[in-house]
N, C-alpha and C. Protein backbone atom coordinates (compact mmCIF):
# COMPACT_ATOMS: atom_id res chain seq x y z
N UNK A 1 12.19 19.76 -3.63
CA UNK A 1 10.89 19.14 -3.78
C UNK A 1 11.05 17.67 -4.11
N UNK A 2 9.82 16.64 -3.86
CA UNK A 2 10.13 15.46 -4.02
C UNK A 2 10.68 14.46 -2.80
N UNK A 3 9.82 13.77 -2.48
CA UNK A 3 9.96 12.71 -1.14
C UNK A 3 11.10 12.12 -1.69
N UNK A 4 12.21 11.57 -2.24
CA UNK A 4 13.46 11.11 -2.64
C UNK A 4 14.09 12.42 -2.29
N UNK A 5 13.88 13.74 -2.43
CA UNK A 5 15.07 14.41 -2.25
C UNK A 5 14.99 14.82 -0.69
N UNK A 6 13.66 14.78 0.16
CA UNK A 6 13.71 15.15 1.60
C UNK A 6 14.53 13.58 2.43
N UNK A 7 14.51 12.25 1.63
CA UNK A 7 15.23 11.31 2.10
C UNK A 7 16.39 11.81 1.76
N UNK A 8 17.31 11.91 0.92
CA UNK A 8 18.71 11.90 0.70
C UNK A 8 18.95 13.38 1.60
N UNK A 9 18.35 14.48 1.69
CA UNK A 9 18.40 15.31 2.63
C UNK A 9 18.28 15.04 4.48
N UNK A 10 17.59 14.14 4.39
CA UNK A 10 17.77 13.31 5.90
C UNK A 10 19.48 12.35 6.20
N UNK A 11 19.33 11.37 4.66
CA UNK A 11 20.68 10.97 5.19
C UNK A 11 22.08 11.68 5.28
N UNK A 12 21.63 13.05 4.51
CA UNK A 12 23.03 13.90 4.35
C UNK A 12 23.14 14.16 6.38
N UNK A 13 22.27 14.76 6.62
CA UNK A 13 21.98 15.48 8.25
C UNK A 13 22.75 13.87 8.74
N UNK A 14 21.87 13.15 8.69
CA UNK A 14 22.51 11.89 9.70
C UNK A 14 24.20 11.66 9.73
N UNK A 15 24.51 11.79 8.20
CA UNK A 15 26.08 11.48 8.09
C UNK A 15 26.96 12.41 8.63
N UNK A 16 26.17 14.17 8.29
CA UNK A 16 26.65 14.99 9.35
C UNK A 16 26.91 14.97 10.84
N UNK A 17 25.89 14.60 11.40
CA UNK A 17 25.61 14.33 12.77
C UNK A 17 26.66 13.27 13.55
N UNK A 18 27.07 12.13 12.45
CA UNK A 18 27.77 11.14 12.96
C UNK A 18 29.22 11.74 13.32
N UNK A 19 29.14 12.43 12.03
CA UNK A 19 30.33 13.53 11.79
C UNK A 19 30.77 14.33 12.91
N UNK A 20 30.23 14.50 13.45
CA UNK A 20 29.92 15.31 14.82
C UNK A 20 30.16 17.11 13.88
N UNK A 21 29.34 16.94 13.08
CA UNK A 21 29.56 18.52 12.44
C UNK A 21 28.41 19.51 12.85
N UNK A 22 28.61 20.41 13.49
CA UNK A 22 27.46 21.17 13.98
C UNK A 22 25.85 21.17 13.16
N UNK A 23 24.59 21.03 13.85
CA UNK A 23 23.63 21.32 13.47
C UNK A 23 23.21 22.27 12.61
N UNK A 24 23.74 23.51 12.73
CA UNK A 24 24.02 25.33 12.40
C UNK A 24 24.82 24.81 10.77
N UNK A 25 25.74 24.59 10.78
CA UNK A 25 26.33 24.57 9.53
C UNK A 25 25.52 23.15 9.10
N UNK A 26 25.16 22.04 9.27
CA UNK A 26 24.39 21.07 8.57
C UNK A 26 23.51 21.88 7.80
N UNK A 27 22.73 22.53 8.58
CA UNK A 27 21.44 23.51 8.11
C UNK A 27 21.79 24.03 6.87
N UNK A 28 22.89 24.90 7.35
CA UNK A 28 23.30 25.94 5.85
C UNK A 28 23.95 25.33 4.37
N UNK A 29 24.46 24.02 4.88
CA UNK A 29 24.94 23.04 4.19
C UNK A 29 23.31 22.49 3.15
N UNK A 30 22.53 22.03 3.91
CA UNK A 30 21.16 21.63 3.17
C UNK A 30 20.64 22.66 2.64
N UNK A 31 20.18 23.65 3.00
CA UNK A 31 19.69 25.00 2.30
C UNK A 31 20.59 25.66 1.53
N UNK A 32 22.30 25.21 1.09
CA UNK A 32 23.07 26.02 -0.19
C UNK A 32 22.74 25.10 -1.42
N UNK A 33 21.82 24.04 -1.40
CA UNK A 33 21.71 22.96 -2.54
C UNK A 33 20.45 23.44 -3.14
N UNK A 34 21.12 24.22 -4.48
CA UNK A 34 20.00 24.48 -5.53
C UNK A 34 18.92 23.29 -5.71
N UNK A 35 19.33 22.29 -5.88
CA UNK A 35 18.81 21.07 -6.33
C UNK A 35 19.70 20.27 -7.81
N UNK A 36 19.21 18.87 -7.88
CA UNK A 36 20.29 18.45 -9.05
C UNK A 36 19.76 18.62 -10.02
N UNK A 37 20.16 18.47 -11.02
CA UNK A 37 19.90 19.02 -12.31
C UNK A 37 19.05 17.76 -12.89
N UNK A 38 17.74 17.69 -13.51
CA UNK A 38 16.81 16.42 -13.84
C UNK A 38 16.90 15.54 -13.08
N UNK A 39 16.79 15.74 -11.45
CA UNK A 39 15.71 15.12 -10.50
C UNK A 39 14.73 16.08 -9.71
N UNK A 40 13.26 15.67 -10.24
CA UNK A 40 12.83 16.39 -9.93
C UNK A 40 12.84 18.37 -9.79
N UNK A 41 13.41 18.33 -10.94
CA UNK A 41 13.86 19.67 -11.35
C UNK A 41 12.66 20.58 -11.94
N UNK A 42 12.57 21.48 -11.29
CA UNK A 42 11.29 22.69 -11.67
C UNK A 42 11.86 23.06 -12.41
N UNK A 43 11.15 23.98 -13.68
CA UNK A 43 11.70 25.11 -14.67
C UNK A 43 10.38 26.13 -14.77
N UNK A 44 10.59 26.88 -13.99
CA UNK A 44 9.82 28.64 -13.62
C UNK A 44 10.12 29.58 -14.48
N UNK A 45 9.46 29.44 -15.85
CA UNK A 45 9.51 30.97 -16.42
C UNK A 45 8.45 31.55 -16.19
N UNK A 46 7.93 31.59 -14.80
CA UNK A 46 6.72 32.88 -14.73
C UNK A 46 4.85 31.82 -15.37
N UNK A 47 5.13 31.15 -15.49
CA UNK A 47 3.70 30.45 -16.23
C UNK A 47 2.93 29.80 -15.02
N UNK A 48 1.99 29.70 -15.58
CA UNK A 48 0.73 29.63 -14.33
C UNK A 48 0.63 28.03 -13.80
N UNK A 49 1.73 27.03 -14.23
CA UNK A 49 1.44 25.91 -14.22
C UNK A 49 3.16 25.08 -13.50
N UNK A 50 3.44 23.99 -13.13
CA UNK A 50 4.70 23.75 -12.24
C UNK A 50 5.00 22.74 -13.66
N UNK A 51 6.35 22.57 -14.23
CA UNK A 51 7.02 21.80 -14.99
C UNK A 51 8.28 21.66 -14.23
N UNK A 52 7.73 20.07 -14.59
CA UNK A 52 9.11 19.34 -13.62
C UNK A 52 9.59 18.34 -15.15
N UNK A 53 11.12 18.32 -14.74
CA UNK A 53 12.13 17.25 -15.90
C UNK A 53 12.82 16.02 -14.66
N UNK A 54 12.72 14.70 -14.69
CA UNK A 54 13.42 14.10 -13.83
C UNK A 54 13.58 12.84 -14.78
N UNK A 55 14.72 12.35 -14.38
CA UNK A 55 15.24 11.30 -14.97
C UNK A 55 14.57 10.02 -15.28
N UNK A 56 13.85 9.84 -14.41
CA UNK A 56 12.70 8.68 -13.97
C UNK A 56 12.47 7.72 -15.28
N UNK A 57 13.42 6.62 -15.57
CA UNK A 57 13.60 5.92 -16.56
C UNK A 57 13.05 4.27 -16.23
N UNK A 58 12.34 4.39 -15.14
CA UNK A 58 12.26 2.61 -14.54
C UNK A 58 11.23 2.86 -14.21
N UNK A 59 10.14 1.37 -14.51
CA UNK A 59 8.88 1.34 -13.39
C UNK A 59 8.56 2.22 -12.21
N UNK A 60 9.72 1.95 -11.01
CA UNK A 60 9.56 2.39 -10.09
C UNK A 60 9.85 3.97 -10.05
N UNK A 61 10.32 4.11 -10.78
CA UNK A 61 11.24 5.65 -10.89
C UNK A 61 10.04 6.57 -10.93
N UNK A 62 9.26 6.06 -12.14
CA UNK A 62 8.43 6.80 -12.65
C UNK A 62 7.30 6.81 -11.83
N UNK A 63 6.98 5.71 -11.03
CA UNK A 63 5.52 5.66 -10.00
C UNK A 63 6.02 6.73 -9.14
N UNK A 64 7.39 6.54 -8.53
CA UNK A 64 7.74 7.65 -7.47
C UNK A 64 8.02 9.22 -7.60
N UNK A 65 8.18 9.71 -8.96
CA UNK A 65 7.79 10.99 -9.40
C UNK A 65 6.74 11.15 -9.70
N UNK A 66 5.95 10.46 -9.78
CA UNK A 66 4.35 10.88 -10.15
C UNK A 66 3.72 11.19 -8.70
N UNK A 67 3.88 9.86 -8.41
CA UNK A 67 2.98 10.25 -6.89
C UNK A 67 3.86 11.38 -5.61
N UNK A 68 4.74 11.70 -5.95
CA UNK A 68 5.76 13.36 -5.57
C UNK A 68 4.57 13.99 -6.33
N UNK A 69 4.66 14.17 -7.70
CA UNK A 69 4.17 15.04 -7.99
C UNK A 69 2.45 14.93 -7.62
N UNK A 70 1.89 14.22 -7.71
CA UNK A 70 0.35 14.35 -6.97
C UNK A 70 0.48 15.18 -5.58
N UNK A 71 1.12 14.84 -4.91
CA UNK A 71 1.40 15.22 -3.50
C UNK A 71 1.47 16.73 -3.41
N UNK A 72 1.77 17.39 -4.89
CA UNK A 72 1.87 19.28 -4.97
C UNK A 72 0.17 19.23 -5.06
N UNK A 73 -0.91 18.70 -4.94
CA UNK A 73 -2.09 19.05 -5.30
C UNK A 73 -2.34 20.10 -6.62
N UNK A 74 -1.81 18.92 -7.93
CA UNK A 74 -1.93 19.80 -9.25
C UNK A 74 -3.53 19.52 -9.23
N UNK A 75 -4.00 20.28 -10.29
CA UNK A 75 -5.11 20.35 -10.72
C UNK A 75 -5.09 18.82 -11.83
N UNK A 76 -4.60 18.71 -12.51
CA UNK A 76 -3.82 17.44 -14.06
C UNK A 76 -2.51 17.14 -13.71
N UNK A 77 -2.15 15.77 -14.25
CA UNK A 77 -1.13 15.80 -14.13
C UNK A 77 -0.56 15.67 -15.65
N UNK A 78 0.00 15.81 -16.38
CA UNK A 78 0.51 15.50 -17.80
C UNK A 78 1.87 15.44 -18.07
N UNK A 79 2.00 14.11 -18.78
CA UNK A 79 3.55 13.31 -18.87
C UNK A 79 3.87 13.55 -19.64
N UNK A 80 5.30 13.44 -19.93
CA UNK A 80 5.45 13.25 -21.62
C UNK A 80 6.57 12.34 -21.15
N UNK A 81 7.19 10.60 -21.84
CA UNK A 81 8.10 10.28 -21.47
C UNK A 81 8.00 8.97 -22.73
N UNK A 82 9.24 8.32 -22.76
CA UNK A 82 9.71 7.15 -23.49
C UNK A 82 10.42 6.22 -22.95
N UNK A 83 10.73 5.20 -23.78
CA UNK A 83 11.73 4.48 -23.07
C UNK A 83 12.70 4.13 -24.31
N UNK A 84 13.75 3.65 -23.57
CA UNK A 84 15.04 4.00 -24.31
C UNK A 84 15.24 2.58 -25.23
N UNK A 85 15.91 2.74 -26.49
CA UNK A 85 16.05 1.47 -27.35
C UNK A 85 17.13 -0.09 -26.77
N UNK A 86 17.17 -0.91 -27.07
CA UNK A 86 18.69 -1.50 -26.84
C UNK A 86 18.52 -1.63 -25.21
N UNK A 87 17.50 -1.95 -24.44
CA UNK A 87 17.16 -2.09 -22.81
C UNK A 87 16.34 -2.79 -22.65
N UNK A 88 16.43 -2.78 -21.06
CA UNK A 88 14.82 -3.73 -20.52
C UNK A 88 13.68 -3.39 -21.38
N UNK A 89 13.04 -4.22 -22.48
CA UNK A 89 11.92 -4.24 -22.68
C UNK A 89 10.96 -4.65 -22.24
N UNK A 90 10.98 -5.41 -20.88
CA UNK A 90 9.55 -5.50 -19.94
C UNK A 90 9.27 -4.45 -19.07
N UNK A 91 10.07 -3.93 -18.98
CA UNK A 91 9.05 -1.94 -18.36
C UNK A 91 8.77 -1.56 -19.10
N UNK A 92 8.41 -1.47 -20.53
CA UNK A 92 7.81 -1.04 -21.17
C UNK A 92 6.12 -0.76 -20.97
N UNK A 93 5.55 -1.88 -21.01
CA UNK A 93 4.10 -1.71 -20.55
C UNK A 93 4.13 -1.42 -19.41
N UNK A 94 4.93 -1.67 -18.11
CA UNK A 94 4.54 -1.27 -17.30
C UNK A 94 4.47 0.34 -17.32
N UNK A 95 5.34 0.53 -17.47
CA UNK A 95 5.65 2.03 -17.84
C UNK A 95 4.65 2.95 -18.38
N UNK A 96 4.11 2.47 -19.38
CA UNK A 96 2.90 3.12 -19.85
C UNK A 96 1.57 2.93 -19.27
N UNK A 97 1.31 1.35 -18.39
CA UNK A 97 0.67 1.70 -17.73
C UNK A 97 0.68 2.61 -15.81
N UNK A 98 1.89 2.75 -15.55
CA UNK A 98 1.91 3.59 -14.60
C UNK A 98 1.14 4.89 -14.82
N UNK A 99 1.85 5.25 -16.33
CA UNK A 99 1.90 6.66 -16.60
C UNK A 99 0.24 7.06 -16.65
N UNK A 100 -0.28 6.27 -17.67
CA UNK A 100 -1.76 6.36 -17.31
C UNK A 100 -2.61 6.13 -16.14
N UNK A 101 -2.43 5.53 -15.73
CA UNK A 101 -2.81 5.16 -14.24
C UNK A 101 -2.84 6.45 -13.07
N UNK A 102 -1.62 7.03 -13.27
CA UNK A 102 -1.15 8.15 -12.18
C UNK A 102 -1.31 9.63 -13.08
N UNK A 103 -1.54 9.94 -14.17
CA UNK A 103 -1.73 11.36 -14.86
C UNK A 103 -3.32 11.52 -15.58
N UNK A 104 -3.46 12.68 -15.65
CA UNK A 104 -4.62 12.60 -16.45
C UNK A 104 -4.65 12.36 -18.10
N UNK A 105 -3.54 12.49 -18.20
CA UNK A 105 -2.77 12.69 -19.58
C UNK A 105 -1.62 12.52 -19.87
N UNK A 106 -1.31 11.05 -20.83
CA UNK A 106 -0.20 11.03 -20.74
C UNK A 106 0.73 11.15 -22.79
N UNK A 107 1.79 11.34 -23.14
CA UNK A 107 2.53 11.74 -24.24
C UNK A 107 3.49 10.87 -24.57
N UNK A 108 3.34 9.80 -24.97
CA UNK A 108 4.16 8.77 -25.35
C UNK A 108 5.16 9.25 -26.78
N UNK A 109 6.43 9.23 -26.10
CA UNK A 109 7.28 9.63 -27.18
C UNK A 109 8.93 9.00 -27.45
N UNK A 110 9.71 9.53 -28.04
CA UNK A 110 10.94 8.24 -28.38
C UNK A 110 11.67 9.13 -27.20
N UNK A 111 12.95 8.50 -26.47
CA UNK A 111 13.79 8.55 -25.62
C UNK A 111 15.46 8.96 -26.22
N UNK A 112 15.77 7.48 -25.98
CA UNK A 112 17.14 7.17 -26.86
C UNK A 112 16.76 6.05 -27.35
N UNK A 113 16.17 5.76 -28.69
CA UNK A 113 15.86 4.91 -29.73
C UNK A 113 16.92 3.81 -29.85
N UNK A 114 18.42 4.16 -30.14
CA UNK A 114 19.22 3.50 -30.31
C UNK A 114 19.06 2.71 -31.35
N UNK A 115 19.09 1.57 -31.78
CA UNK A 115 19.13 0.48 -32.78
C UNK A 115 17.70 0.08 -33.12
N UNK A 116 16.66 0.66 -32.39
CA UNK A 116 15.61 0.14 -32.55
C UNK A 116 14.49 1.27 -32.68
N UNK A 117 13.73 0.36 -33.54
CA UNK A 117 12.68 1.30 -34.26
C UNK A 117 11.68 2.05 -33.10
N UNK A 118 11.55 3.49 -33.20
CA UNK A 118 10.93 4.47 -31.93
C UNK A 118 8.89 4.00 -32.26
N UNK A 119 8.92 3.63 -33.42
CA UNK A 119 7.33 2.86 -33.28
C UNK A 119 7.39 2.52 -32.80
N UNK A 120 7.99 0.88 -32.69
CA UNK A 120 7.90 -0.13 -32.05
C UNK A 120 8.38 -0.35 -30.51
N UNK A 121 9.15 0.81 -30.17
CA UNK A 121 9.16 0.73 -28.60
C UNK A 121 8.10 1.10 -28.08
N UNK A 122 6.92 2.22 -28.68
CA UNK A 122 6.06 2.74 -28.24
C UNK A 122 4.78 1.98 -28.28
N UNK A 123 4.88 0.98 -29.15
CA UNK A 123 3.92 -0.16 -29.33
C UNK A 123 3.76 -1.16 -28.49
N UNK A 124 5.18 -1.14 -27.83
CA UNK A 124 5.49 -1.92 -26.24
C UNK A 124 4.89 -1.27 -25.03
N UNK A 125 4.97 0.00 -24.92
CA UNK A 125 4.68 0.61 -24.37
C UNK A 125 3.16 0.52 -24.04
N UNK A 126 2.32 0.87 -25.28
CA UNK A 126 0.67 0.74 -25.41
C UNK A 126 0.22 -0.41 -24.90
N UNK A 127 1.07 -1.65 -24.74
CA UNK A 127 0.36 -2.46 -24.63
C UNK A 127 0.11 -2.68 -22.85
N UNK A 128 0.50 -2.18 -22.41
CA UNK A 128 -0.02 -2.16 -20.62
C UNK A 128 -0.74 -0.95 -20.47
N UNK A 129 -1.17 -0.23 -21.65
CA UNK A 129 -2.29 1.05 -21.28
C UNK A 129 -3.76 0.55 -21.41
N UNK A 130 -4.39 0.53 -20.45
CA UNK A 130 -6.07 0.20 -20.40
C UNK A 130 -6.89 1.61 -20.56
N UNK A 131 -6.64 2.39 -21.27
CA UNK A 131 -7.07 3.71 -20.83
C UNK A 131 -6.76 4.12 -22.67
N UNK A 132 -7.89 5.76 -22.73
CA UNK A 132 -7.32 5.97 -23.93
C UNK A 132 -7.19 7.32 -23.88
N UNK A 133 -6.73 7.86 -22.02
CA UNK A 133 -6.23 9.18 -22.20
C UNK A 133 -4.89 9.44 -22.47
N UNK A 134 -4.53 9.10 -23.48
CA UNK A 134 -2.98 9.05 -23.93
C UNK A 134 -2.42 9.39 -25.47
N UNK A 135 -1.68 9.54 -25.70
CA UNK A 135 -1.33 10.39 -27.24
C UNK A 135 -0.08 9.74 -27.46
N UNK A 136 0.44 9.59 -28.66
CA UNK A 136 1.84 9.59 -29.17
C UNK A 136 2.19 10.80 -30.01
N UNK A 137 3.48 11.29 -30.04
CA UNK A 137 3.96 11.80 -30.84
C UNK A 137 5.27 11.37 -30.50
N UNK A 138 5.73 10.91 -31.26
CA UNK A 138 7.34 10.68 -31.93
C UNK A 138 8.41 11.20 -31.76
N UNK A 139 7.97 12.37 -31.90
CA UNK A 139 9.22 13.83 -32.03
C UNK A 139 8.83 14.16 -30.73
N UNK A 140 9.89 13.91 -29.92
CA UNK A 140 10.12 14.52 -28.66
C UNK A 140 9.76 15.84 -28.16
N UNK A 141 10.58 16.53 -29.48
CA UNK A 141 10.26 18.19 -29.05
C UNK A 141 9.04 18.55 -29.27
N UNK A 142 8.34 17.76 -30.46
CA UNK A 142 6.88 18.51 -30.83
C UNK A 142 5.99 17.59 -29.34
N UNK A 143 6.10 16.76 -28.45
CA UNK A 143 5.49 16.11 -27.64
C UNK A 143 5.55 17.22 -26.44
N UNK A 144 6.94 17.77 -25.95
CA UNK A 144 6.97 18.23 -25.14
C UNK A 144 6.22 19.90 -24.98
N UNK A 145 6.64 20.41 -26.53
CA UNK A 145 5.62 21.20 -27.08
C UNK A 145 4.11 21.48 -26.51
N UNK A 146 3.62 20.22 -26.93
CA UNK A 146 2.18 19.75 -27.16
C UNK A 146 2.14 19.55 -25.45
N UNK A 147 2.60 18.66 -24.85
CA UNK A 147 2.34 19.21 -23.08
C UNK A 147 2.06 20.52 -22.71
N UNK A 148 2.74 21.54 -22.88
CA UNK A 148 3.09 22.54 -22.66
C UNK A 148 2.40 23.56 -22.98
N UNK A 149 2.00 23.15 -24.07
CA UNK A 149 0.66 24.29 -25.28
C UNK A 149 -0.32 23.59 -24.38
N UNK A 150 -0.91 22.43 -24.22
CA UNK A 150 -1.98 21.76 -23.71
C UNK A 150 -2.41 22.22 -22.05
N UNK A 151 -1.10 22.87 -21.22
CA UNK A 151 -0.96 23.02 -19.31
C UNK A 151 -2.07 23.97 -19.10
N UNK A 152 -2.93 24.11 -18.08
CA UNK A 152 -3.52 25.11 -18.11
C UNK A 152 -2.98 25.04 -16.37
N UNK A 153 -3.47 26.62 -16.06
CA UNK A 153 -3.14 27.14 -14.72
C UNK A 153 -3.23 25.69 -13.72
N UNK A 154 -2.41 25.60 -12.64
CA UNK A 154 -3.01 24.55 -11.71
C UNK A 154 -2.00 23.36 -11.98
N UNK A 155 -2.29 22.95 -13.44
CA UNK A 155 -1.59 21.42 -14.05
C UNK A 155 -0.06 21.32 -13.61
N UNK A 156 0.28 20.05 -13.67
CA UNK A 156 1.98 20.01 -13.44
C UNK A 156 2.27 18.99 -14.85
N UNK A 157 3.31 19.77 -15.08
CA UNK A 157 3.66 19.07 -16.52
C UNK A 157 5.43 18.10 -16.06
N UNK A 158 5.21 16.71 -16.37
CA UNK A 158 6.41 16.13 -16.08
C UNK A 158 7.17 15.35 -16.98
N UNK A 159 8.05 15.95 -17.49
CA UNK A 159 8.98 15.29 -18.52
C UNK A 159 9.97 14.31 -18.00
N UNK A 160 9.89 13.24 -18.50
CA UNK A 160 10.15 12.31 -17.71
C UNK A 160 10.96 11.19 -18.81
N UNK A 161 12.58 10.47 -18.08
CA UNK A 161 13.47 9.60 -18.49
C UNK A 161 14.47 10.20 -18.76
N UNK A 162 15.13 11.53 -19.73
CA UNK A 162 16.17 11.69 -19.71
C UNK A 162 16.81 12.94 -18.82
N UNK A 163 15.97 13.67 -18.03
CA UNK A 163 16.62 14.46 -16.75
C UNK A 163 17.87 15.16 -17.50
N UNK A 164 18.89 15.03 -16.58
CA UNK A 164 20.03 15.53 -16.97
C UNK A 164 20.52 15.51 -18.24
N UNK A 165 20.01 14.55 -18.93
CA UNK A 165 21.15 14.37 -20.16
C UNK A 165 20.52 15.18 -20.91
N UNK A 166 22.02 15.81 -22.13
CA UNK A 166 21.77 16.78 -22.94
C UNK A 166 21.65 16.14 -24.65
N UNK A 167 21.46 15.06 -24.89
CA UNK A 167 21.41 14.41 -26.02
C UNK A 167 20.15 13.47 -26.03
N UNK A 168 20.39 13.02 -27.55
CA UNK A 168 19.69 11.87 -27.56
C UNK A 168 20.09 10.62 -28.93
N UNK A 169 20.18 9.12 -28.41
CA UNK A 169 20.94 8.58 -29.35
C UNK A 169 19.52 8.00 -30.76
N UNK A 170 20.41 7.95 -31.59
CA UNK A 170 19.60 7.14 -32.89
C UNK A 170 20.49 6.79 -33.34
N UNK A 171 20.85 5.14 -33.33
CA UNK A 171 21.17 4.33 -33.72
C UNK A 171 22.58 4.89 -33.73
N UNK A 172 23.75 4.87 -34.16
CA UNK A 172 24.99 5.01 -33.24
C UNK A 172 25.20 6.45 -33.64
N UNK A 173 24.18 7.63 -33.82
CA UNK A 173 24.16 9.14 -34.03
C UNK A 173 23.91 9.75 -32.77
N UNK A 174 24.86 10.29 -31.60
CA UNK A 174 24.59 11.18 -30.59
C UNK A 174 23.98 12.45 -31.26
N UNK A 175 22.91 12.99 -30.71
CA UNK A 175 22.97 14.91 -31.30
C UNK A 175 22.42 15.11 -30.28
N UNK A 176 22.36 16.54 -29.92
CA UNK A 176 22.05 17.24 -28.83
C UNK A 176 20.77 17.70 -28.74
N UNK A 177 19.99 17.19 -27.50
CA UNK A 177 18.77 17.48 -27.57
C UNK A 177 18.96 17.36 -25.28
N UNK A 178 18.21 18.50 -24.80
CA UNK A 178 18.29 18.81 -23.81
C UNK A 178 16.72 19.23 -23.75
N UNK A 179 16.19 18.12 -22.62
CA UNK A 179 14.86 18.60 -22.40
C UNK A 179 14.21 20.20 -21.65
N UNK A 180 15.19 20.43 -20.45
CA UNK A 180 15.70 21.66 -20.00
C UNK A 180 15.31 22.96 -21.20
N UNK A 181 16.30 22.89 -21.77
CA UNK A 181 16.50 23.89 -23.22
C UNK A 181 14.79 23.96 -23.87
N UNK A 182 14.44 22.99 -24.43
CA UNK A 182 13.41 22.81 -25.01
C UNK A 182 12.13 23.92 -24.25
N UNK A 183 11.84 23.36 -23.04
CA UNK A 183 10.90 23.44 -21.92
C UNK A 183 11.09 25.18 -22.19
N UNK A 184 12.32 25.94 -21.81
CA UNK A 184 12.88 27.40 -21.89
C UNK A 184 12.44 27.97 -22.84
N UNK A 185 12.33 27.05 -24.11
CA UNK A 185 12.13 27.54 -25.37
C UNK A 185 10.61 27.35 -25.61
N UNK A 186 9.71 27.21 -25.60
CA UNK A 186 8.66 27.11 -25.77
C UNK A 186 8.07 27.87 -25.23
N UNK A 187 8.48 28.10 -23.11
CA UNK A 187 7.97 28.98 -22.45
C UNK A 187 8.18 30.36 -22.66
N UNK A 188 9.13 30.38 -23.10
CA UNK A 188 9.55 32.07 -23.40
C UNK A 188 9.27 32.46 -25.16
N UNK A 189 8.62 31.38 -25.76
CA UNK A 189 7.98 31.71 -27.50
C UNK A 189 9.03 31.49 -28.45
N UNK A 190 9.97 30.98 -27.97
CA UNK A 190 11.60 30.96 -29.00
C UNK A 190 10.48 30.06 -29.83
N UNK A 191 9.78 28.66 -29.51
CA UNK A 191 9.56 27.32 -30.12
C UNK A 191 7.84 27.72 -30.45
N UNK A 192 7.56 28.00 -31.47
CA UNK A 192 6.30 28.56 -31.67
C UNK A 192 5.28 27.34 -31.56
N UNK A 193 4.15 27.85 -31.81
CA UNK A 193 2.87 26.50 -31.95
C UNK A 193 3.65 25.66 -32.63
N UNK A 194 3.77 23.84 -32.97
CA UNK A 194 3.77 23.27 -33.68
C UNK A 194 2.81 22.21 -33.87
């Protein structure tokens, strides 16, 4: 799923083709790819609603998973995403205003904080939002939570910036935090109301 992954699925075929590697095995070659792990990654425990995790950490990143995800004809769309400490701080507003712009609802929350205070990135953030369908919470997990408790049938819920990665930094403290995991845990009741 995701117009970025039917492109890189086109240029795989082309490089095949140059290859002179049969059509027949190209095919089976594109259809053995689960998909990558936080791009554009579904997580299906059975719930009435599509949750996607993708890496989408840049202006553009993030316009181009949103409007993928419009393209499933959700009913809502609802974000939850941050931006990371110790980085470009002029995507910041943009960022937040994409997010509002393209969801019905969006969850402003910390990333990888790093050296810098998770208010105050999010205060960067607010300031390109013209809109006041938007929320903060801080705590990642209680944000992603709060998406998730909030999805109703139809909605697509998109967690969005750290994809793959299984951590998250504060200030020079790695600990393990996997958005994946989280998402599992909530859907299946491990992570109760919070």
């Amino acid at each position: 799923m995701g117009q970025h992954n039917v492109y890189n699925g086109l240029a795989a075929i082309a490089c095949g083709i140059v290859e002179q590697i049969d059509i027949q095995t190209i095919k089976e070659g594109i259809e053995s790819v689960p998909g990558i792990r936080g791009r554009f990654e579904l997580v299906n425990k059975g719930q009435d609603f599509t949750v996607v995790i993708d890496y989408a950490h840049t202006p553009d990143g993030l316009k181009n998973v949103l409007l993928s995800g419009r393209r499933l004809n959700p009913k809502r769309i609802i974000t939850v995403f941050g931006c990371g400490g110790n980085r470009d701080r002029e995507k910041r507003p943009q960022m937040g205003d994409i997010s509002t712009r393209l969801s019905e609802h969006t969850i402003i929350t910390t990333d990888n904080p790093r050296n810098e205070d998770p208010e105050e990135i999010i205060k960067e953030i607010e300031a390109g939002i013209q809109t006041k369908l938007y929320e903060v919470i801080i705590d990642r997990e209680q944000a992603i939570t709060r998406a998730l408790r909030d999805a109703r049938e139809g909605d697509l819920v998109l967690i969005a910036g750290k994809g793959h990665e299984t951590y998250q930094i504060f200030g020079d403290e790695k600990i393990h935090f996997d958005d994946r995991e989280i998402v599992e845990k909530v859907l299946d009741g491990t992570i109760k109301n919070r």
